[in-house]
Protein backbone atom coordinates (compact mmCIF):
# COMPACT_ATOMS: atom_id res chain seq x y z
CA UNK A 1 -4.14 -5.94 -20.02
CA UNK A 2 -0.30 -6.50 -20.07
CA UNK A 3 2.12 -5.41 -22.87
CA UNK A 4 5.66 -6.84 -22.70
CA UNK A 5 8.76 -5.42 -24.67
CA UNK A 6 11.93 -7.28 -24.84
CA UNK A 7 14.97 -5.67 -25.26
CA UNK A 8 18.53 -6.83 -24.66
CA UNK A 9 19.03 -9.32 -28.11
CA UNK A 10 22.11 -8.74 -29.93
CA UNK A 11 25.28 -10.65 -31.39
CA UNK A 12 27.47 -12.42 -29.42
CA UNK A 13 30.10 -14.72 -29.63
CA UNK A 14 30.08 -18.85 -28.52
CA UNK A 15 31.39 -18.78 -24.95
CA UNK A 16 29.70 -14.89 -24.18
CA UNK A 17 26.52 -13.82 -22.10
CA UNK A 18 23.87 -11.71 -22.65
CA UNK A 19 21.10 -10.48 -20.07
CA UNK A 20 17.59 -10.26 -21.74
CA UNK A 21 14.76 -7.37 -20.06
CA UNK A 22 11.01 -7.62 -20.37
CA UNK A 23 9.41 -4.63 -19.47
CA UNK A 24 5.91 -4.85 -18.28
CA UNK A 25 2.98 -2.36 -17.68
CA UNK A 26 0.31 -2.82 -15.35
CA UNK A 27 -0.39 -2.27 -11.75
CA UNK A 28 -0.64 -6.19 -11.62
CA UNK A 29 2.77 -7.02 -13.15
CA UNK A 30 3.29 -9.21 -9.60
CA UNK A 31 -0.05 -11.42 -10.24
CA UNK A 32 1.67 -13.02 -13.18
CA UNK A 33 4.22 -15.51 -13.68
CA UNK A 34 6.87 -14.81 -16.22
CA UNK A 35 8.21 -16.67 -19.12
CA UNK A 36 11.03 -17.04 -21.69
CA UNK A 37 10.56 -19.20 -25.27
CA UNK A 38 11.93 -19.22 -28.17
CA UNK A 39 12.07 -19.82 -31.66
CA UNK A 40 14.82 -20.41 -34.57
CA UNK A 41 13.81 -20.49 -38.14
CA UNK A 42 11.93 -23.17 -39.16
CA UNK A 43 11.51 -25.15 -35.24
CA UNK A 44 8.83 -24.55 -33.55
CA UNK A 45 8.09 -22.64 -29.96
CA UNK A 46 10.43 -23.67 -27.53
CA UNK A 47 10.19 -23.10 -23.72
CA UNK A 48 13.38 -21.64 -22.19
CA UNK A 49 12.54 -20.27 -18.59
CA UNK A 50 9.87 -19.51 -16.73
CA UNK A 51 9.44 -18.05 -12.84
CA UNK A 52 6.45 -17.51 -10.49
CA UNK A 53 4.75 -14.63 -9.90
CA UNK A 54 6.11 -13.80 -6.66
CA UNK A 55 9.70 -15.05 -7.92
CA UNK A 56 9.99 -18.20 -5.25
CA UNK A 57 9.89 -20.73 -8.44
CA UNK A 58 11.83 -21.61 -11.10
CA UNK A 59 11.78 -23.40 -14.39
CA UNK A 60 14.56 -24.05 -16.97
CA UNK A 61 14.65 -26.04 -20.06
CA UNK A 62 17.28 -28.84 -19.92
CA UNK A 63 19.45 -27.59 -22.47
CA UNK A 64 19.70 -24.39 -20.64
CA UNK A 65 19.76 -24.96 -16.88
CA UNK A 66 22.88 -24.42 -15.44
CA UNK A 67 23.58 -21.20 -18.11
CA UNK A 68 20.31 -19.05 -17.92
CA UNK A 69 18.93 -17.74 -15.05
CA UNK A 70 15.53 -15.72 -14.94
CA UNK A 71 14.62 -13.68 -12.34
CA UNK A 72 12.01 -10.64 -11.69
CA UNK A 73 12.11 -7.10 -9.97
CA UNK A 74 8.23 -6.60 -9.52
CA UNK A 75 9.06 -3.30 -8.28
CA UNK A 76 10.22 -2.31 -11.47
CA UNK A 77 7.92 -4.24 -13.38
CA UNK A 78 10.74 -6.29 -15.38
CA UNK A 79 11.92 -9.85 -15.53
CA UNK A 80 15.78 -10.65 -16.67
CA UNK A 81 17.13 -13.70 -18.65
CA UNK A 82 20.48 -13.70 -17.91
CA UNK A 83 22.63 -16.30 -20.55
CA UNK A 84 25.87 -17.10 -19.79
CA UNK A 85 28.09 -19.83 -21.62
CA UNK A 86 25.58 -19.12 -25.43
CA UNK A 87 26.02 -21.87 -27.57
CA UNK A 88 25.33 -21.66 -31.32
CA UNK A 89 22.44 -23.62 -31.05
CA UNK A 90 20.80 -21.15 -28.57
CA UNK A 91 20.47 -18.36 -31.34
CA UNK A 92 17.17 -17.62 -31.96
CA UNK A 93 14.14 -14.36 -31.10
CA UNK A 94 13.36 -14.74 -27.85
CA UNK A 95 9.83 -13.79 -26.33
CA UNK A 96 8.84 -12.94 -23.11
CA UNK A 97 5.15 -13.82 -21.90
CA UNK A 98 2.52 -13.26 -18.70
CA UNK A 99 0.45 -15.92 -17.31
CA UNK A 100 -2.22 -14.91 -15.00
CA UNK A 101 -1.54 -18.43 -12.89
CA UNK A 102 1.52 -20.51 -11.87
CA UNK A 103 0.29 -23.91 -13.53
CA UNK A 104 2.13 -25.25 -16.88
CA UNK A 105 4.51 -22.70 -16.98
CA UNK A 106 6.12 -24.85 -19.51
CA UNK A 107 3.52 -25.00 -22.00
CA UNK A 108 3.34 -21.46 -24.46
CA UNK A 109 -0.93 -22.05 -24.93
CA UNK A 110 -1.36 -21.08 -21.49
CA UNK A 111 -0.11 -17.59 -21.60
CA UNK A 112 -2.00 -14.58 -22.10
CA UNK A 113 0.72 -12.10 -22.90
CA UNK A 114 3.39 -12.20 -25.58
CA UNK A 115 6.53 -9.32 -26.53
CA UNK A 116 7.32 -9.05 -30.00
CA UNK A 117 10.33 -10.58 -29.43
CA UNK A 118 14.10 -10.36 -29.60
CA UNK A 119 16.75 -11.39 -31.69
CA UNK A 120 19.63 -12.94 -29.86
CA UNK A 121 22.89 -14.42 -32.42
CA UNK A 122 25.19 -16.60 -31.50
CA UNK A 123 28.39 -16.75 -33.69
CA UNK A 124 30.73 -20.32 -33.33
């Protein structure tokens, strides 16, 4: 079992960064690849970022890449989304979530283990 809590959400302002956590228990935390969607009122699930369990892959959305970058401390047992350049359309709660393989990262069926989320605002 793997429980994820996201912290790091808040209110920002167009142009501003914020850097996203995911804390993760488990002696396994380096078995599983890592992931970052999210979802604004009334849109569905979106994927935003995803990296491999031992952190030598990388996956962004196109409407991201180039501003967010995810990476992983597994001796810590966290993952970071850092997001630089926040648009207005990139508000939204963003989850984090644990795959026990590094196959369709992309795709939010095929992970196990979800956070409850975090709010992240983006003011224009």
């Amino acid at each position: 079992q793997v429980q994820l809590v996201e912290s790091g959400g808040g209110l920002v302002q167009a142009g501003g960064s914020l850097r996203l956590s995911c804390a993760a228990s488990g002696r396994t935390f380096s078995s599983y690849a890592m992931g970052w969607f999210r979802q604004a009122p009334g849109k569905e699930r979106e994927f935003v970022a995803a990296i491999s369990s031992g952190g030598g892959r990388t996956s962004y959305a196109d409407s991201v890449k180039g501003r967010f970058t995810i990476s992983r401390d597994n001796a810590k047992n966290t993952n970071h989304l850092q997001m630089n350049s926040l648009k207005p359309e990139d508000a939204a709660v963003y989850y984090c979530a644990a795959k026990s393989w590094n196959t369709m990262l992309t795709v939010p069926g095929g992970y196990e283990y979800w956070g409850q989320g975090t709010q992240v605002t983006v003011s224009s």
